[in-house]
Protein backbone atom coordinates (compact mmCIF):
# COMPACT_ATOMS: atom_id res chain seq x y z
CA UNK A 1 55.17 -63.38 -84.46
CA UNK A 2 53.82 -60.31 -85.26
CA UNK A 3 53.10 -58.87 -81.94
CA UNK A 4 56.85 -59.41 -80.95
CA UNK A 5 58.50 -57.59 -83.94
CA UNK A 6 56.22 -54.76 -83.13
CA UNK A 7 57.32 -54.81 -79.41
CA UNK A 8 60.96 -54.88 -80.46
CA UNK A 9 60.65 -52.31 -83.05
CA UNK A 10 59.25 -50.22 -80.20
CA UNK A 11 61.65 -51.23 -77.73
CA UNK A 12 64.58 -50.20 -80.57
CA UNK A 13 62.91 -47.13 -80.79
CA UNK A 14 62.80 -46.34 -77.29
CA UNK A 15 66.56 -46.82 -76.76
CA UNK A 16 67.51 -45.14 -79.51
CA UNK A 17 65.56 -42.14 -77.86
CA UNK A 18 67.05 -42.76 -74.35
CA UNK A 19 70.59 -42.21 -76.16
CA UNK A 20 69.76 -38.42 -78.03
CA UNK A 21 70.56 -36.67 -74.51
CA UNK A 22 73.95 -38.65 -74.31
CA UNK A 23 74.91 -37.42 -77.50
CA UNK A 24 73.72 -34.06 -76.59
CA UNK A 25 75.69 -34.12 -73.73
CA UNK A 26 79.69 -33.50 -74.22
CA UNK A 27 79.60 -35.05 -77.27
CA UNK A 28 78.15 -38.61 -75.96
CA UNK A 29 79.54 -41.90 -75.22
CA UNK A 30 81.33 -44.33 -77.21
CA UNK A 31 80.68 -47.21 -78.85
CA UNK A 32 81.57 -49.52 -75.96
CA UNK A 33 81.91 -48.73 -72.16
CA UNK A 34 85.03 -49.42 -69.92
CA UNK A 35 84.23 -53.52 -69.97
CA UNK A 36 84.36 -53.39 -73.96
CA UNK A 37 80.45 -53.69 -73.85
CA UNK A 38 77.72 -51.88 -75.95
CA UNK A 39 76.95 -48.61 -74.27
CA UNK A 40 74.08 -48.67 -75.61
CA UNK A 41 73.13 -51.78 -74.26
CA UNK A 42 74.79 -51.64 -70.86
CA UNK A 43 75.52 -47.86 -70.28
CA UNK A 44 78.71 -47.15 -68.59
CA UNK A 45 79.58 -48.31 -65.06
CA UNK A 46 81.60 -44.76 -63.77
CA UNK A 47 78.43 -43.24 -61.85
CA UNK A 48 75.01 -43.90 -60.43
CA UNK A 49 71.47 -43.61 -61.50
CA UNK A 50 68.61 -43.70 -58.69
CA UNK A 51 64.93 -43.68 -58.95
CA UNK A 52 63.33 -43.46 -55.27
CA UNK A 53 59.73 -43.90 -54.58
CA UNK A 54 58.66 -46.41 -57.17
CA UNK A 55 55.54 -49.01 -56.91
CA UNK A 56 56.15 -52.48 -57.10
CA UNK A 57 52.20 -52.44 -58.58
CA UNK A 58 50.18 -48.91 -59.70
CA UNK A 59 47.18 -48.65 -58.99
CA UNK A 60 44.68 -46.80 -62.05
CA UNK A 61 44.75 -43.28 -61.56
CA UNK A 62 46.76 -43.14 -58.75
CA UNK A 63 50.01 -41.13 -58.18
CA UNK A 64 53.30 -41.42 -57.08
CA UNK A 65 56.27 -39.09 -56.38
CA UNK A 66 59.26 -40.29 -58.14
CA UNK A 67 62.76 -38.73 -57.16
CA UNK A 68 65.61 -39.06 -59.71
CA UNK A 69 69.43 -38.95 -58.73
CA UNK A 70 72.15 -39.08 -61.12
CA UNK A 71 75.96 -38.60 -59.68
CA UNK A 72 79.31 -40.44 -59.98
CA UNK A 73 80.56 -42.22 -57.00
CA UNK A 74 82.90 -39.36 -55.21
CA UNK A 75 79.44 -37.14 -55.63
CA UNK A 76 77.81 -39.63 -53.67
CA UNK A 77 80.26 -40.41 -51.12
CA UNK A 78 80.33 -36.59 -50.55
CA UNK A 79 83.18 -35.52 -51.93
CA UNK A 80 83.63 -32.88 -54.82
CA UNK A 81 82.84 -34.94 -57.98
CA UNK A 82 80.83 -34.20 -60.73
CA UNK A 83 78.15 -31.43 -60.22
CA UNK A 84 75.96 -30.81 -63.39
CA UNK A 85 73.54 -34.35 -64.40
CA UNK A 86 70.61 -34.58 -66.81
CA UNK A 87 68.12 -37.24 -67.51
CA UNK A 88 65.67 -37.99 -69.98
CA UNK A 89 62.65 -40.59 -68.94
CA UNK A 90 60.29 -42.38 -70.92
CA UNK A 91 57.33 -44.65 -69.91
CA UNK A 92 56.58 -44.84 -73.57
CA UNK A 93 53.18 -42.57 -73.31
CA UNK A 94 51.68 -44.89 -70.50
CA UNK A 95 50.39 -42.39 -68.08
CA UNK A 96 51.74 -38.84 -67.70
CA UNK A 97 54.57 -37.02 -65.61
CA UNK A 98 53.45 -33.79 -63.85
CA UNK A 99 56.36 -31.44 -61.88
CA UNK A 100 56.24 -28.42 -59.83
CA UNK A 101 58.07 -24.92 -62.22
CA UNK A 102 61.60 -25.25 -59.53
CA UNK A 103 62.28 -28.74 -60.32
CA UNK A 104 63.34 -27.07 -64.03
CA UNK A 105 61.94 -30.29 -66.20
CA UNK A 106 60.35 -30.22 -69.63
CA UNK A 107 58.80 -32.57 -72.24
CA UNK A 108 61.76 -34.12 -74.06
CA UNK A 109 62.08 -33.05 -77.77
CA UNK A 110 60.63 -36.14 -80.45
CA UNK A 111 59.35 -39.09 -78.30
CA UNK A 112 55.61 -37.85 -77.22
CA UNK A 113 55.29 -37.76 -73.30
CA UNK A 114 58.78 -38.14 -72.55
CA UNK A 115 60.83 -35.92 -70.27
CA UNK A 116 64.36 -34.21 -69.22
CA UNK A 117 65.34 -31.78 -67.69
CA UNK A 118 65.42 -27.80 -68.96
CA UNK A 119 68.65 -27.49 -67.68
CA UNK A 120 71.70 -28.99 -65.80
CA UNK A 121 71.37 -29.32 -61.90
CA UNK A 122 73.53 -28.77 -59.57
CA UNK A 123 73.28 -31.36 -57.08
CA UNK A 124 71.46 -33.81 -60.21
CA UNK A 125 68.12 -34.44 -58.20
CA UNK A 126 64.80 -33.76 -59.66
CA UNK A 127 61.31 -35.14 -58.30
CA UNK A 128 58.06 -35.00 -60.58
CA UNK A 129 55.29 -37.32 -60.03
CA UNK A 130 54.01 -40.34 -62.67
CA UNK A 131 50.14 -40.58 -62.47
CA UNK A 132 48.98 -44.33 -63.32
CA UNK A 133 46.40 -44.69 -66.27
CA UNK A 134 42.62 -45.14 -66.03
CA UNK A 135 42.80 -48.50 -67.05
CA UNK A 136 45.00 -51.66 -66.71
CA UNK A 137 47.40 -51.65 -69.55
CA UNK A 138 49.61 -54.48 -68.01
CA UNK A 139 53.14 -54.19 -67.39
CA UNK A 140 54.11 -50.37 -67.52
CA UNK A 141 58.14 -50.56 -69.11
CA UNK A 142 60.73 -47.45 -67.60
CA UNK A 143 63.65 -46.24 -69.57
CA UNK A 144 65.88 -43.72 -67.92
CA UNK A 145 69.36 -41.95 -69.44
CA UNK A 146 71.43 -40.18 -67.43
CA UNK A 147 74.50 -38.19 -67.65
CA UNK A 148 76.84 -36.78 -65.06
CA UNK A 149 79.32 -34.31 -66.45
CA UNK A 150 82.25 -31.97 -64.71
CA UNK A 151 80.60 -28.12 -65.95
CA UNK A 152 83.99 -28.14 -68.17
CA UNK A 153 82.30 -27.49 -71.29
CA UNK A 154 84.03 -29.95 -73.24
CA UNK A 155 84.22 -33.83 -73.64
CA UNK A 156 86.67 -35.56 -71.57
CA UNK A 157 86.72 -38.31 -69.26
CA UNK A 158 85.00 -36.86 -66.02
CA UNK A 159 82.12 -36.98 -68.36
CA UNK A 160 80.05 -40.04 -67.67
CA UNK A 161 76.52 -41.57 -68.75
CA UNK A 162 74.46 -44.68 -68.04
CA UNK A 163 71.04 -46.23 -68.67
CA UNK A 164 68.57 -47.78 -66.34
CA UNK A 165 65.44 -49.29 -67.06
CA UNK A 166 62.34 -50.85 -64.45
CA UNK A 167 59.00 -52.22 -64.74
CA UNK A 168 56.01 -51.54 -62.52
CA UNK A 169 53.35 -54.38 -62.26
CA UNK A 170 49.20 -53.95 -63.15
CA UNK A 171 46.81 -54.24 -60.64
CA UNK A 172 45.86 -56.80 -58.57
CA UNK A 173 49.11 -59.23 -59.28
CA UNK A 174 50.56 -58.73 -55.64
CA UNK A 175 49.18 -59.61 -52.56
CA UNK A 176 50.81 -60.05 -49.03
CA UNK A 177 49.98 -60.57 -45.76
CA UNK A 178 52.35 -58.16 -44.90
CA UNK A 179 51.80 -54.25 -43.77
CA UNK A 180 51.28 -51.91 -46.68
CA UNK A 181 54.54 -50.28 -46.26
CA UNK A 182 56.64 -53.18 -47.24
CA UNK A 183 55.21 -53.04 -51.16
CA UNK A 184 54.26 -49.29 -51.22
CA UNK A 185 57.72 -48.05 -52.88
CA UNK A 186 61.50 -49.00 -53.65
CA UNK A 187 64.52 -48.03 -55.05
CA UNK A 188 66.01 -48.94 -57.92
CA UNK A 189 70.18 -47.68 -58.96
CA UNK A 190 72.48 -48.61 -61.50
CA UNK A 191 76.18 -48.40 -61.40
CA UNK A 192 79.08 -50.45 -60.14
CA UNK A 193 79.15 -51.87 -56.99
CA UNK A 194 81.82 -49.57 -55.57
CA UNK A 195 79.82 -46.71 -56.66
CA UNK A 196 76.63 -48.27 -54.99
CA UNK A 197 77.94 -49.95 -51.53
CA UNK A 198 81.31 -48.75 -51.58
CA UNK A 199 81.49 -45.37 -50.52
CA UNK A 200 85.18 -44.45 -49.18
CA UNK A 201 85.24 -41.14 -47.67
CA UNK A 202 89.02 -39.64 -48.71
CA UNK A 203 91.27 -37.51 -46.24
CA UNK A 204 91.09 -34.70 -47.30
CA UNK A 205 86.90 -35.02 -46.92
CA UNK A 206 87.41 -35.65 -43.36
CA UNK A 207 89.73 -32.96 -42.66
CA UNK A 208 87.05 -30.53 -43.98
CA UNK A 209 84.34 -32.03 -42.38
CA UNK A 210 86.38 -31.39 -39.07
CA UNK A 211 87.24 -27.95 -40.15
CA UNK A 212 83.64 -27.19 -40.51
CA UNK A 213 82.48 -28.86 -37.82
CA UNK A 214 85.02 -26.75 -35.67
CA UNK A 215 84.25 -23.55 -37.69
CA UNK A 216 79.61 -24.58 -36.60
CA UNK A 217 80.99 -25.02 -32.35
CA UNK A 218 82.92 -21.78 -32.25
CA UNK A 219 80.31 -19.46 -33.96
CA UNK A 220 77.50 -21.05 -31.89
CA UNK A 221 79.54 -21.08 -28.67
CA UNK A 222 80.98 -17.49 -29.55
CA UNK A 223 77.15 -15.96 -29.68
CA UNK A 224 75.94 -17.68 -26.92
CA UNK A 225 78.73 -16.88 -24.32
CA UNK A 226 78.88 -12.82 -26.22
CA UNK A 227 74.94 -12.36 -26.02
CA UNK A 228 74.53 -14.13 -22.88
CA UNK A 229 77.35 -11.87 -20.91
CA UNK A 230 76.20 -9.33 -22.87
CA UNK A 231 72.31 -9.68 -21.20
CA UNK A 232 74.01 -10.24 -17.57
CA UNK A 233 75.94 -7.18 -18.00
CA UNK A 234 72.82 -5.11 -18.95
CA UNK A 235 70.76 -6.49 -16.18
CA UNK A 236 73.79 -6.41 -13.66
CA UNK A 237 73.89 -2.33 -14.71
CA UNK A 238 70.29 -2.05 -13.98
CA UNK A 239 69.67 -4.14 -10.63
CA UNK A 240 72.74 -1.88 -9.82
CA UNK A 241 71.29 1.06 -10.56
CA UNK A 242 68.09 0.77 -8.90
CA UNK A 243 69.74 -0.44 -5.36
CA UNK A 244 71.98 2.71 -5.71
CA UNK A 245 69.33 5.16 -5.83
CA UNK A 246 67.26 3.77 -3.17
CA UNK A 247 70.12 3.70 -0.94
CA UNK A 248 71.02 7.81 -1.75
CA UNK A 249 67.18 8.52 -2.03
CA UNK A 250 67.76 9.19 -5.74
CA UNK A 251 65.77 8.37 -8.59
CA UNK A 252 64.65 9.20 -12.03
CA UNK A 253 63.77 13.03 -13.05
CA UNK A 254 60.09 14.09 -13.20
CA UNK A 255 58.62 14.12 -15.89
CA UNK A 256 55.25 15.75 -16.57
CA UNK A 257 52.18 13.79 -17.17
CA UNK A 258 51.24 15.28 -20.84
CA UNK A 259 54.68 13.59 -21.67
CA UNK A 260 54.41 10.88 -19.62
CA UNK A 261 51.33 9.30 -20.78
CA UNK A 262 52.87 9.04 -24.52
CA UNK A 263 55.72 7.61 -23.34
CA UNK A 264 54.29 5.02 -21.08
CA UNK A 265 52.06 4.07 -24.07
CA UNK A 266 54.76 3.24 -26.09
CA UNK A 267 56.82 1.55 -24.54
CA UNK A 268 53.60 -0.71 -23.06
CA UNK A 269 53.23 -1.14 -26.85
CA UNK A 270 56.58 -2.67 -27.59
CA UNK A 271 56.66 -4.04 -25.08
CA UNK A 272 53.49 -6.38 -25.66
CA UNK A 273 54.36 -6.42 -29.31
CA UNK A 274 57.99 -7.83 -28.93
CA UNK A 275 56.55 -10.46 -26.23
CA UNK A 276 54.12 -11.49 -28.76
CA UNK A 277 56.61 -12.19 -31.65
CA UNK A 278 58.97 -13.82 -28.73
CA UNK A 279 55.77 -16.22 -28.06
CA UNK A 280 54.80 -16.72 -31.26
CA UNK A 281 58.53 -17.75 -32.69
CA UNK A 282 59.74 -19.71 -29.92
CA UNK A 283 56.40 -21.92 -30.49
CA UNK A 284 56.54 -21.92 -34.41
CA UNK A 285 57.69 -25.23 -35.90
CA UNK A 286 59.11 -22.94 -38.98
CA UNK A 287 62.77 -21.89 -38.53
CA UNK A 288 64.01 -18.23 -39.05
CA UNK A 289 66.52 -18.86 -41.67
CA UNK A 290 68.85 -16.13 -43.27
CA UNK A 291 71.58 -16.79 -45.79
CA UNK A 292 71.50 -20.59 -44.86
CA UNK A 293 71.92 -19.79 -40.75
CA UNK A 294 69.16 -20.58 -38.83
CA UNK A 295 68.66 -17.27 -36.68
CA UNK A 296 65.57 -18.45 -34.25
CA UNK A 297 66.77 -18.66 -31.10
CA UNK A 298 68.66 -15.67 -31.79
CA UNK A 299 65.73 -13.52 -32.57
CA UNK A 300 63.57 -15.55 -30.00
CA UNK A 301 66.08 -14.28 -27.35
CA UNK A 302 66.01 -10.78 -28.66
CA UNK A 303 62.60 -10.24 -28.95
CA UNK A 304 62.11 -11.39 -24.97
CA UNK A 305 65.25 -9.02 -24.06
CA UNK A 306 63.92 -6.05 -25.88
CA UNK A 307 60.36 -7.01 -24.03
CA UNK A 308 61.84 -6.98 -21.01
CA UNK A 309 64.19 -3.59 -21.49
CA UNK A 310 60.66 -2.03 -22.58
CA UNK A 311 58.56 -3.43 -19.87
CA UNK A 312 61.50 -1.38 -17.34
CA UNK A 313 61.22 1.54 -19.19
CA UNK A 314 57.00 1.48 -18.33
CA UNK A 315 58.77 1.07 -14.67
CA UNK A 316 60.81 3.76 -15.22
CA UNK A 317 58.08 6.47 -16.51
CA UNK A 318 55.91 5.58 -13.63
CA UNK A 319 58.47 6.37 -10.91
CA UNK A 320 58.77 9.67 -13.13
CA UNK A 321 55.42 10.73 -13.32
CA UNK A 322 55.48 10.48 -9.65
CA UNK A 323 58.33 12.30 -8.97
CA UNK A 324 57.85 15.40 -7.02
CA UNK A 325 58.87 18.55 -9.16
CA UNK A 326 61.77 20.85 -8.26
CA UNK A 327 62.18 24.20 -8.22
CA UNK A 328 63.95 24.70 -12.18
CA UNK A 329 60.65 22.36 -13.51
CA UNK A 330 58.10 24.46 -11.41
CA UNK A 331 59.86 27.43 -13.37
């Protein structure tokens, strides 16, 4: 008798914890949600709370890479709904939560080994990791708050909350004959079913997605028909250049060999050099990305033109150096 007031003394104390970042958070919820329930029992039903990459059974000392998602319904479906979230989690000391400095989560003020977040996220995902305990302790108990609020700065009602709570069995209490994969991890979410399955995507969503999608074909199309006539109009100038002046027995100046060793030199240099970085991109699995754009193929491209352009100015030099002198370079 005992041993149960004890666990519900602890489990009061837990969800009384799980509620200090609501009432933080514009002021809190009310007493009761939308279906005249106890919010802080039930939570609210107005957005979604997801926990990705959770054990059906830890293993001791073991760990695994929890990713937390808290966002109302339009977030969700993609449109523009709420964009600031918090959290606080609690596993009520049984193990320990570990996070890398961007994820911008801290040890939660009171409870010992709880966390939240340091401060509001944009898109309301954070991932940290939970390492198991050294020993079997049983049944390790979840509690989770979170709250989804519109950046306002005030209380209203495009501020939402909601509470989610999961369990992760001790060791050794599954077995399967099935692969690995199937009991490795899950997902658990809370909210209302249209939240959760229900997803409608509204007009004016599509419109911009077309709009954008429009906006991504003409700027790639645009650079690859400018750079590509702009490379056929180069080489065009050149090929007709070179049949012009063997057909009038014309060709580059001379140039003397004290200045055309230097030259040759360098260009052979940038030549190789540009090739190299042309190579070494166009075989990298790591994008070129700059403000968001992707810029590979463009510099890919460049770097193979620019070999090229270098590799005919070696051409060039050598036809110079062998140029017979006039009279004004005797002189």
């Amino acid at each position: 008798m005992r041993v149960s007031i004890n666990r519900a003394f602890i489990c009061v104390i837990v969800v009384a914890a799980v509620s200090i970042p609501a009432l933080g958070m514009s002021n809190g919820p009310g007493a009761y949600n939308s279906n005249d329930e106890l919010t802080v029992k039930y939570g609210c039903s107005c957005h979604n709370i997801m926990v990705t990459g959770v054990p059906l059974m830890y293993e001791q000392s073991e760990s695994y890479q929890l990713t937390i998602r808290v966002a109302d319904s339009l977030t969700l479906s993609g449109g523009e709904g709420n964009t600031q979230a918090g959290f606080l989690l609690s596993s009520d000391s049984v193990g320990n939560f570990t996070w890398e400095e961007d994820q911008e989560i801290r040890y939660a003020e009171g409870p010992a080994d709880d966390v939240s977040h340091s401060d509001t996220d944009l898109d309301g995902s954070w991932v940290l990791t939970w390492t198991a305990p050294d020993d079997d302790v049983g049944i390790v108990q979840f509690w989770i708050a979170g709250n989804s609020v519109d950046g306002g700065g005030i209380p209203d009602d495009m501020d939402y909350w909601n509470v989610l709570s999961f369990s992760i069995n001790p060791p050794g209490t599954i077995t399967t004959d099935e692969s690995g994969s199937t009991l490795e991890t899950r997902t658990i979410s809370v909210g209302t079913y249209d939240s959760l399955f229900l997803l409608e995507v509204s007009e004016e969503q599509l419109e911009q997605e077309r709009q954008d999608a429009i906006s991504q074909r003409v700027f790639s199309q645009g650079n690859l028909f400018y750079w590509t006539s702009l490379t056929a109009l180069i080489v065009g100038a050149v090929v007709q250049k070179e049949i012009l002046e063997r057909r009038y027995d014309d060709g580059p100046e001379f140039l003397a060999s004290e200045l055309a060793y230097p030259q040759g030199f360098r260009r052979a240099f940038g030549c190789l050099l540009t090739f190299y970085l042309g190579v070494r991109w166009a075989s990298s699995d790591s994008p070129i990305i700059f403000q968001g754009v992707d810029f590979t193929d463009f510099a890919t491209g460049t770097a193979f033109l620019i070999s090229a352009w270098a590799a005919y100015g070696v051409y060039r030099t050598v036809l110079a150096a062998r140029t017979l002198p006039d009279a004004k370079d005797v002189l």
